[in-house]
PDB file of N, CA and C in Angstrom:
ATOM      1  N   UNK A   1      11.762   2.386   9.045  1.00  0.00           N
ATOM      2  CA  UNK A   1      12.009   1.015   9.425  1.00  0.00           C
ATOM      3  C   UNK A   1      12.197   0.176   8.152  1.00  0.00           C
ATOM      4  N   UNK A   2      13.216  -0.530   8.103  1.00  0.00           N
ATOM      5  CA  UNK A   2      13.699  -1.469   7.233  1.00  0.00           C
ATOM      6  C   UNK A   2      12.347  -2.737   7.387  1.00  0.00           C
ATOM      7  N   UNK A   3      11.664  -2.944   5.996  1.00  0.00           N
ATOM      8  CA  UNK A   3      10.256  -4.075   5.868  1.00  0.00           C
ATOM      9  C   UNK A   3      11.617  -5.044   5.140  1.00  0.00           C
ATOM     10  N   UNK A   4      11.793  -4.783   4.109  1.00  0.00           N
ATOM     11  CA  UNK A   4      12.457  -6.018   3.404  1.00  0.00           C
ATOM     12  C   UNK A   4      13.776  -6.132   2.781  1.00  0.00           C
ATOM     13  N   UNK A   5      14.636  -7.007   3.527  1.00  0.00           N
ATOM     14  CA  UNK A   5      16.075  -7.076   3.626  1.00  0.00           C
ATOM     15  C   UNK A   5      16.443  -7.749   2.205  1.00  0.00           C
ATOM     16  N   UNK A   6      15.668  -8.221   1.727  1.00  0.00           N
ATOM     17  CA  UNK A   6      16.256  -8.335   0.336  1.00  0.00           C
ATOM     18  C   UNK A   6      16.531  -7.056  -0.515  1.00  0.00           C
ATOM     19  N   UNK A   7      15.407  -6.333  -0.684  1.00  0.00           N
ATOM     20  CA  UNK A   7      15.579  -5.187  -1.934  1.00  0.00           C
ATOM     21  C   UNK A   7      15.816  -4.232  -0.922  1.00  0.00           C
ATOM     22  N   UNK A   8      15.861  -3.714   0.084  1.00  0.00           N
ATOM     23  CA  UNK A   8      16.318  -3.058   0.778  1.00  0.00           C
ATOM     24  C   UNK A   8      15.043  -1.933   0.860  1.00  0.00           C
ATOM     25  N   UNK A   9      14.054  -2.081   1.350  1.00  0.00           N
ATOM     26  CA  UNK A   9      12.639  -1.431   1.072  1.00  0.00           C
ATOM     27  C   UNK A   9      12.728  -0.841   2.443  1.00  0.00           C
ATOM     28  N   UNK A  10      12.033   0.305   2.537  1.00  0.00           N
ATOM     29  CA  UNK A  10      11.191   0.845   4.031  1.00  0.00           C
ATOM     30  C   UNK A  10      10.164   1.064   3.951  1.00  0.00           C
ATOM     31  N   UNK A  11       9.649   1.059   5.204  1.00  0.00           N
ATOM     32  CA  UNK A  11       8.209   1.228   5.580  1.00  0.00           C
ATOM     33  C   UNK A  11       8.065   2.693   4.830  1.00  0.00           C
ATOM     34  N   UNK A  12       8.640   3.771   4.884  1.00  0.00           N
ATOM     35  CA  UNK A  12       8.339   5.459   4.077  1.00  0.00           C
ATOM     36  C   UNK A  12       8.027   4.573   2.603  1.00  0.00           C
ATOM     37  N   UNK A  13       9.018   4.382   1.939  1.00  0.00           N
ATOM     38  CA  UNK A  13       9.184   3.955   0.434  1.00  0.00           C
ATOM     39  C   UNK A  13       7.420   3.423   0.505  1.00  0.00           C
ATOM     40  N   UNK A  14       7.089   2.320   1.241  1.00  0.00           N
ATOM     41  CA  UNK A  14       5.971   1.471   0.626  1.00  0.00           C
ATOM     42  C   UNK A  14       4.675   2.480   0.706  1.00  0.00           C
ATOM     43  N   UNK A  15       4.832   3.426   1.982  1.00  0.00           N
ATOM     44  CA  UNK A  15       3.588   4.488   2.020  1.00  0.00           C
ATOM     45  C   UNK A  15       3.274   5.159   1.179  1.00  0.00           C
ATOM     46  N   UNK A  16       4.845   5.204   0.768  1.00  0.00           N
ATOM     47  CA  UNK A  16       4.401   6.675  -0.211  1.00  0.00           C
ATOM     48  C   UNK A  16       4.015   5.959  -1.981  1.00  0.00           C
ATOM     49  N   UNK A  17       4.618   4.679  -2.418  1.00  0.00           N
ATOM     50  CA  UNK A  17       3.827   3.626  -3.179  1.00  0.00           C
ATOM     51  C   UNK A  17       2.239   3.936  -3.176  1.00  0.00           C
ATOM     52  N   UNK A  18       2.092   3.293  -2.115  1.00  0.00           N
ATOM     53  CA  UNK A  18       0.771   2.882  -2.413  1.00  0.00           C
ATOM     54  C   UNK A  18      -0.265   4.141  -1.813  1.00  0.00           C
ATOM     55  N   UNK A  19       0.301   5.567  -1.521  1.00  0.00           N
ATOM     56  CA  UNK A  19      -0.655   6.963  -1.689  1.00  0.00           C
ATOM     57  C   UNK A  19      -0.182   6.964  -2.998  1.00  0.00           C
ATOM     58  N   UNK A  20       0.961   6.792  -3.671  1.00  0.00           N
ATOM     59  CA  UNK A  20       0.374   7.287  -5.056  1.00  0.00           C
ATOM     60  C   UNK A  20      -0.293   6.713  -6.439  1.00  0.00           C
ATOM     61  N   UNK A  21      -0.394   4.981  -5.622  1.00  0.00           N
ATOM     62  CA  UNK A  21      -1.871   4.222  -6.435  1.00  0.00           C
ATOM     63  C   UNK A  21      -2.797   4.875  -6.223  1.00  0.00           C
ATOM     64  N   UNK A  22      -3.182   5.182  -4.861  1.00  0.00           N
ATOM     65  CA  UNK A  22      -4.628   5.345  -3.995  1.00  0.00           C
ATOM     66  C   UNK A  22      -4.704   7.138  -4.966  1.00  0.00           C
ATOM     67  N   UNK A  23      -4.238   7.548  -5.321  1.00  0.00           N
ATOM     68  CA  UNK A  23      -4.098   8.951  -5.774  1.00  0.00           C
ATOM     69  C   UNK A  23      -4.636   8.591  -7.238  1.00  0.00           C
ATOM     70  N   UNK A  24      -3.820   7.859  -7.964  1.00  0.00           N
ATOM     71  CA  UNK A  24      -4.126   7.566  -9.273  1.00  0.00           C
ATOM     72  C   UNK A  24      -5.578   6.668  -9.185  1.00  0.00           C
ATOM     73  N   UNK A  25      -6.198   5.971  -8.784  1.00  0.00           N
ATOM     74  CA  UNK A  25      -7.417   5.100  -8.379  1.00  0.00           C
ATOM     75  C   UNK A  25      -8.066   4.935  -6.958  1.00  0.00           C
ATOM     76  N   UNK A  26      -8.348   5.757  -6.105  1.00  0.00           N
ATOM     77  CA  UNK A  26      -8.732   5.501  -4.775  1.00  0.00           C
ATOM     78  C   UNK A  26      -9.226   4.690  -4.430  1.00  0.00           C
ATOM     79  N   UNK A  27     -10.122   3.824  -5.658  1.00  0.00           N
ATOM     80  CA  UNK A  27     -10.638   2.286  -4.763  1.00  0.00           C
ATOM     81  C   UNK A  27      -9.940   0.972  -5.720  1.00  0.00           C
ATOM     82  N   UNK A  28      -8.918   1.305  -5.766  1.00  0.00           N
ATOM     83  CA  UNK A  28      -7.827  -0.029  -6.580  1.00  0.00           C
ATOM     84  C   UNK A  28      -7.593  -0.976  -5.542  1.00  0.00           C
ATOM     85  N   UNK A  29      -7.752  -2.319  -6.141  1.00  0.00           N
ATOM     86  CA  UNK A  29      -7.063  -3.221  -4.860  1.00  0.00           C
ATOM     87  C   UNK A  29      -5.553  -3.088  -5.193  1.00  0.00           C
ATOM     88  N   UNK A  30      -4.940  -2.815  -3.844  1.00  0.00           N
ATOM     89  CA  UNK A  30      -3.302  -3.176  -3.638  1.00  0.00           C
ATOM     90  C   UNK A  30      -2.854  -4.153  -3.263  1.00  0.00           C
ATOM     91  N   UNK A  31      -2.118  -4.516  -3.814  1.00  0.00           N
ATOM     92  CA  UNK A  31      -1.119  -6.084  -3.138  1.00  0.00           C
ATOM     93  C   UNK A  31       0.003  -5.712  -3.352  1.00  0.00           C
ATOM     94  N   UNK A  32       0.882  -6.715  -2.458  1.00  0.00           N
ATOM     95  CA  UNK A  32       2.232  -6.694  -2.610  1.00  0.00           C
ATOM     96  C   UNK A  32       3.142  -6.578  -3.820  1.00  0.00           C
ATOM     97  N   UNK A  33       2.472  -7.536  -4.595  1.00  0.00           N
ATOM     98  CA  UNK A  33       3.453  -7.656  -5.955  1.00  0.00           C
ATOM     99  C   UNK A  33       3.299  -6.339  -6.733  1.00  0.00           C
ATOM    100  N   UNK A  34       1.781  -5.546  -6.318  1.00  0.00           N
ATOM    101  CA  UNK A  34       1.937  -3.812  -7.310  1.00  0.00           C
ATOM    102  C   UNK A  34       2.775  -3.203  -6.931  1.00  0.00           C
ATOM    103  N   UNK A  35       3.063  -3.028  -5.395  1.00  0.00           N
ATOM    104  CA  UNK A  35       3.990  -2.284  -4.720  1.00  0.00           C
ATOM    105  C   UNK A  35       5.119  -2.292  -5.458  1.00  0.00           C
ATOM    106  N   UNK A  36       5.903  -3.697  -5.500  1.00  0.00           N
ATOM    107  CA  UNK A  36       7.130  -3.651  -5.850  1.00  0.00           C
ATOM    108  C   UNK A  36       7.264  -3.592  -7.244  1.00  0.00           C
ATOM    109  N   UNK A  37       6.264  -3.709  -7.895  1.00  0.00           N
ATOM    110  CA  UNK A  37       6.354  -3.759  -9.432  1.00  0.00           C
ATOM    111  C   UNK A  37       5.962  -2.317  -9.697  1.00  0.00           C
ATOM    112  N   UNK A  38       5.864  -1.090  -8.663  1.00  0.00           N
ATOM    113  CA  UNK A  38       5.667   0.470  -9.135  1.00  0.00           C
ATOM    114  C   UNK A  38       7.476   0.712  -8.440  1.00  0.00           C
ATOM    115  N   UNK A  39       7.525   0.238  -7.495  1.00  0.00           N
ATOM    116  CA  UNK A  39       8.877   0.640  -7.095  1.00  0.00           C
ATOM    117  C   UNK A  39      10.220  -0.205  -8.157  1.00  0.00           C
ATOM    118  N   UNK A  40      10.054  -1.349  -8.919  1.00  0.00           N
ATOM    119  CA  UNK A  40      10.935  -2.093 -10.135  1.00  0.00           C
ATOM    120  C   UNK A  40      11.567  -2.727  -9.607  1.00  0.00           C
ATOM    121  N   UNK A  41      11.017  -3.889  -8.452  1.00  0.00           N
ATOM    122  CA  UNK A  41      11.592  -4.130  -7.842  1.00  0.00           C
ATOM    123  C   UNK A  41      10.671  -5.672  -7.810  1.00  0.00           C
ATOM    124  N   UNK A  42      11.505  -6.730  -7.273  1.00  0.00           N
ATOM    125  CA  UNK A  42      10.412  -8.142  -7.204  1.00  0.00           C
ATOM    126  C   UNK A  42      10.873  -8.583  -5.484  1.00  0.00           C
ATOM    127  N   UNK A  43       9.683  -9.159  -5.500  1.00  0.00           N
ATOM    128  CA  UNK A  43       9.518 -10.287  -4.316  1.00  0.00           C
ATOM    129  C   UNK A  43      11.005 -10.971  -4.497  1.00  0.00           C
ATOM    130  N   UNK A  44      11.705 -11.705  -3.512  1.00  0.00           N
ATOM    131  CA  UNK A  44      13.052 -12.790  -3.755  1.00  0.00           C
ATOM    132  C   UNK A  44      12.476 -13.641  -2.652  1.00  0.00           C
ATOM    133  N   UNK A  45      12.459 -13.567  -1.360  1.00  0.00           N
ATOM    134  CA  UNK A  45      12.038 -14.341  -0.351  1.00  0.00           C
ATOM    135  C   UNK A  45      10.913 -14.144  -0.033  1.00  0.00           C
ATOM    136  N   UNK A  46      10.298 -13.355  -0.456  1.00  0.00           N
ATOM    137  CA  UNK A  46       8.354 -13.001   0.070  1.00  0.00           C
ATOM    138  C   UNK A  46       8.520 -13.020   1.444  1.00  0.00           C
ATOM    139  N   UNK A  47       9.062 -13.223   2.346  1.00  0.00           N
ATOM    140  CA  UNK A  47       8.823 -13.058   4.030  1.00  0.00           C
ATOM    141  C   UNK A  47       8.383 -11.857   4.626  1.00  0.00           C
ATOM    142  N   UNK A  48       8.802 -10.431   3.688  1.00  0.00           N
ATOM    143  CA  UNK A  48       8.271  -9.167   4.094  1.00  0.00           C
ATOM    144  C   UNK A  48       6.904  -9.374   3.378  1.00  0.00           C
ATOM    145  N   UNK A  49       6.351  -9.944   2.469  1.00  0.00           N
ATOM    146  CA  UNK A  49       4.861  -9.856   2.383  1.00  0.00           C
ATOM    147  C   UNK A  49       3.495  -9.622   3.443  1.00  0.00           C
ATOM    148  N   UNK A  50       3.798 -10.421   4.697  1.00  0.00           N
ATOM    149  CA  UNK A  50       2.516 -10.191   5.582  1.00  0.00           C
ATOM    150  C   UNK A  50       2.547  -8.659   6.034  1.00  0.00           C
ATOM    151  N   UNK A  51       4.091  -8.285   6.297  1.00  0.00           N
ATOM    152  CA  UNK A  51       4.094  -6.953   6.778  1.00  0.00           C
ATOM    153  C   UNK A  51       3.562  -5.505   5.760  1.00  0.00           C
ATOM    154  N   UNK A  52       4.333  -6.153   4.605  1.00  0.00           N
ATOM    155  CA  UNK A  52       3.824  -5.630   3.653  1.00  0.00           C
ATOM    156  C   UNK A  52       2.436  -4.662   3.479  1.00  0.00           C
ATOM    157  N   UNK A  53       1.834  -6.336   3.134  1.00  0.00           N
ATOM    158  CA  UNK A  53      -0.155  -5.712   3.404  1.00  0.00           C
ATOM    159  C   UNK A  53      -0.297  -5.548   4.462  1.00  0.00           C
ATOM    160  N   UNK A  54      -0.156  -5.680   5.883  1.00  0.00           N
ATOM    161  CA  UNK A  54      -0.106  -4.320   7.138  1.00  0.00           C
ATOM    162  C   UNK A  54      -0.101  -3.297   7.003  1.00  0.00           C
ATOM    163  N   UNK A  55       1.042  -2.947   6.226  1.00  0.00           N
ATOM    164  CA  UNK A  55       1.568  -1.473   5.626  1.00  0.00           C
ATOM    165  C   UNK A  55       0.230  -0.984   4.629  1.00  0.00           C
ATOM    166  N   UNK A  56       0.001  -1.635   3.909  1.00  0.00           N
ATOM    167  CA  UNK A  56      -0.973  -1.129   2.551  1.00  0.00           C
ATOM    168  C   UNK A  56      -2.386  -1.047   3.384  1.00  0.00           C
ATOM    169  N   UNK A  57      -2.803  -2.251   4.212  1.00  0.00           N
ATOM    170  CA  UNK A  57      -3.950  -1.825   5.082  1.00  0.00           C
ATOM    171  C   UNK A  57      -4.084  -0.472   5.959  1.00  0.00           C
ATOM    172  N   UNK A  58      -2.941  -0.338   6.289  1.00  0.00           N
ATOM    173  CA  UNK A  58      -2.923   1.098   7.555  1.00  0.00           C
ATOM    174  C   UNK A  58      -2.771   2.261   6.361  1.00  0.00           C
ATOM    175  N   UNK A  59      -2.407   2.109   5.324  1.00  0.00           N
ATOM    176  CA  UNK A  59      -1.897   3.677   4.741  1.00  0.00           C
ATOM    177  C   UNK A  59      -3.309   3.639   3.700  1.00  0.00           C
ATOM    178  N   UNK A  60      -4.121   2.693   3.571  1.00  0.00           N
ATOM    179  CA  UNK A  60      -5.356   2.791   2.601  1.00  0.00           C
ATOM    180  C   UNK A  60      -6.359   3.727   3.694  1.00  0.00           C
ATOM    181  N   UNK A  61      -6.342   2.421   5.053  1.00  0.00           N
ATOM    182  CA  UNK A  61      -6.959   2.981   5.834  1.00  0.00           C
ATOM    183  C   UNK A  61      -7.086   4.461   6.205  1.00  0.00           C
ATOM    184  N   UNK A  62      -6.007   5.274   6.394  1.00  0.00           N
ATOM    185  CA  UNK A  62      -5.537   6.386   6.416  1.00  0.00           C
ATOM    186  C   UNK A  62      -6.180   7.487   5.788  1.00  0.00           C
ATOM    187  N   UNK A  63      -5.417   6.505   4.028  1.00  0.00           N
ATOM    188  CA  UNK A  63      -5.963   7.536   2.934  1.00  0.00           C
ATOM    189  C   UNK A  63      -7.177   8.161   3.066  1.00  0.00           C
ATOM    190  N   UNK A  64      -8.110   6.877   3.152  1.00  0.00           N
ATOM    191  CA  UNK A  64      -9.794   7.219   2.999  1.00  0.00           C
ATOM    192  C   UNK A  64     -10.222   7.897   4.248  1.00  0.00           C
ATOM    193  N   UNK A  65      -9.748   8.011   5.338  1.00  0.00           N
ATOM    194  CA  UNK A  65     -10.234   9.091   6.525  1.00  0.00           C
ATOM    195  C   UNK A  65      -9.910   9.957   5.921  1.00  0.00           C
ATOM    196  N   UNK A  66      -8.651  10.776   5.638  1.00  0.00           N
ATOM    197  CA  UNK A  66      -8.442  11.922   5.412  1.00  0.00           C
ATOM    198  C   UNK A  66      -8.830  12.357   4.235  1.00  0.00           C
ATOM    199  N   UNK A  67      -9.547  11.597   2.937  1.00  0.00           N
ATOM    200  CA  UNK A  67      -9.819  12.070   1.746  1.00  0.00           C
ATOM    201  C   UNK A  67     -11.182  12.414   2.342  1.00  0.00           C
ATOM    202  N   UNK A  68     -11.794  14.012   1.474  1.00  0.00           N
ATOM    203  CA  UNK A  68     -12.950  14.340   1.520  1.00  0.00           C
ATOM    204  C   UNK A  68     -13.871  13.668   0.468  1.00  0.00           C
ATOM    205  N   UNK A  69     -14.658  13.160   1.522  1.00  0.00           N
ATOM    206  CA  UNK A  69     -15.687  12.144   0.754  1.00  0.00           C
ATOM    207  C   UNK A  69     -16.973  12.375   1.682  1.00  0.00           C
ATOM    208  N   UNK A  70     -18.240  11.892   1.106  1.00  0.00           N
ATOM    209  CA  UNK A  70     -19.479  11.943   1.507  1.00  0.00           C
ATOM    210  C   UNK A  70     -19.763  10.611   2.332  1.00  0.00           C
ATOM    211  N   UNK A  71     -20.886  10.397   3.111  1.00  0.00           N
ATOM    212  CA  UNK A  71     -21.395   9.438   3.579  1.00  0.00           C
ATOM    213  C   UNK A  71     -21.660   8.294   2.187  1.00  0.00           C
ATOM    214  N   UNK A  72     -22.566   8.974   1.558  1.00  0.00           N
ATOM    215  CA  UNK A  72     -23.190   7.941   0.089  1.00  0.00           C
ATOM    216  C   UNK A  72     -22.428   7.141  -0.616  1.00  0.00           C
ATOM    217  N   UNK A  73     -20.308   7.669  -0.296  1.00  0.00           N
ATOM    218  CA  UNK A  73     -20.104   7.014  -1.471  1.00  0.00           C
ATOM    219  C   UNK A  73     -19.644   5.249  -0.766  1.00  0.00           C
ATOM    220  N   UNK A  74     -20.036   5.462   0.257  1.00  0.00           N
ATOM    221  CA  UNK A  74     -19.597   3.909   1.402  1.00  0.00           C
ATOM    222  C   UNK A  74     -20.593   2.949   1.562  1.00  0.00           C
ATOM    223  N   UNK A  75     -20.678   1.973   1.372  1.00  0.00           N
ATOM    224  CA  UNK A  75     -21.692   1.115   1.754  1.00  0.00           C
ATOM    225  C   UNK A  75     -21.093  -0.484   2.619  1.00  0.00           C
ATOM    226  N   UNK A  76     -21.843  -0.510   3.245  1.00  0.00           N
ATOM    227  CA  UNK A  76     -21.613  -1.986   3.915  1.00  0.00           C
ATOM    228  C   UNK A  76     -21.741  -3.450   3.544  1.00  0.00           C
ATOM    229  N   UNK A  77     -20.835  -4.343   3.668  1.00  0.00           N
ATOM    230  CA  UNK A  77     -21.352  -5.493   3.086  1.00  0.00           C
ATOM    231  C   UNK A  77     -21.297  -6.486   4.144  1.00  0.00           C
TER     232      UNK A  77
END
């Protein structure tokens, strides 16, 4: 699915972005502007931004189910 009609981005492109922050740092904060600044690419209209972090919320979310990890290393705030 086409996210942003300016740079011509998809929803695949941004997943696979931000698994390979979450790869290089598993607890990095992501935002929009890293995304496009690992892909060399800038914001022009920002309107794909909300969808954006949708995208980075569901594929973080993701990440950390399927990474093998312990109970200990999670805590609640």
């Amino acid at each position: 699915m086409l996210v942003c009609s300016c740079n011509f981005v998809t929803e695949k492109e941004i997943e696979a972005v931000v698994t390979e922050l979450l790869d290089e740092d598993c607890w990095r904060v992501i935002v929009p502007g890293t995304v496009y600044n690992r892909m060399q690419k800038r914001g022009r209209c920002c309107g794909c931004f909300p969808n954006v972090i949708d995208i980075i919320v569901r594929t973080s979310e993701q990440y950390h189910i399927n990474r093998d990890s312990t109970g200990a290393e999670f805590c609640d705030f």
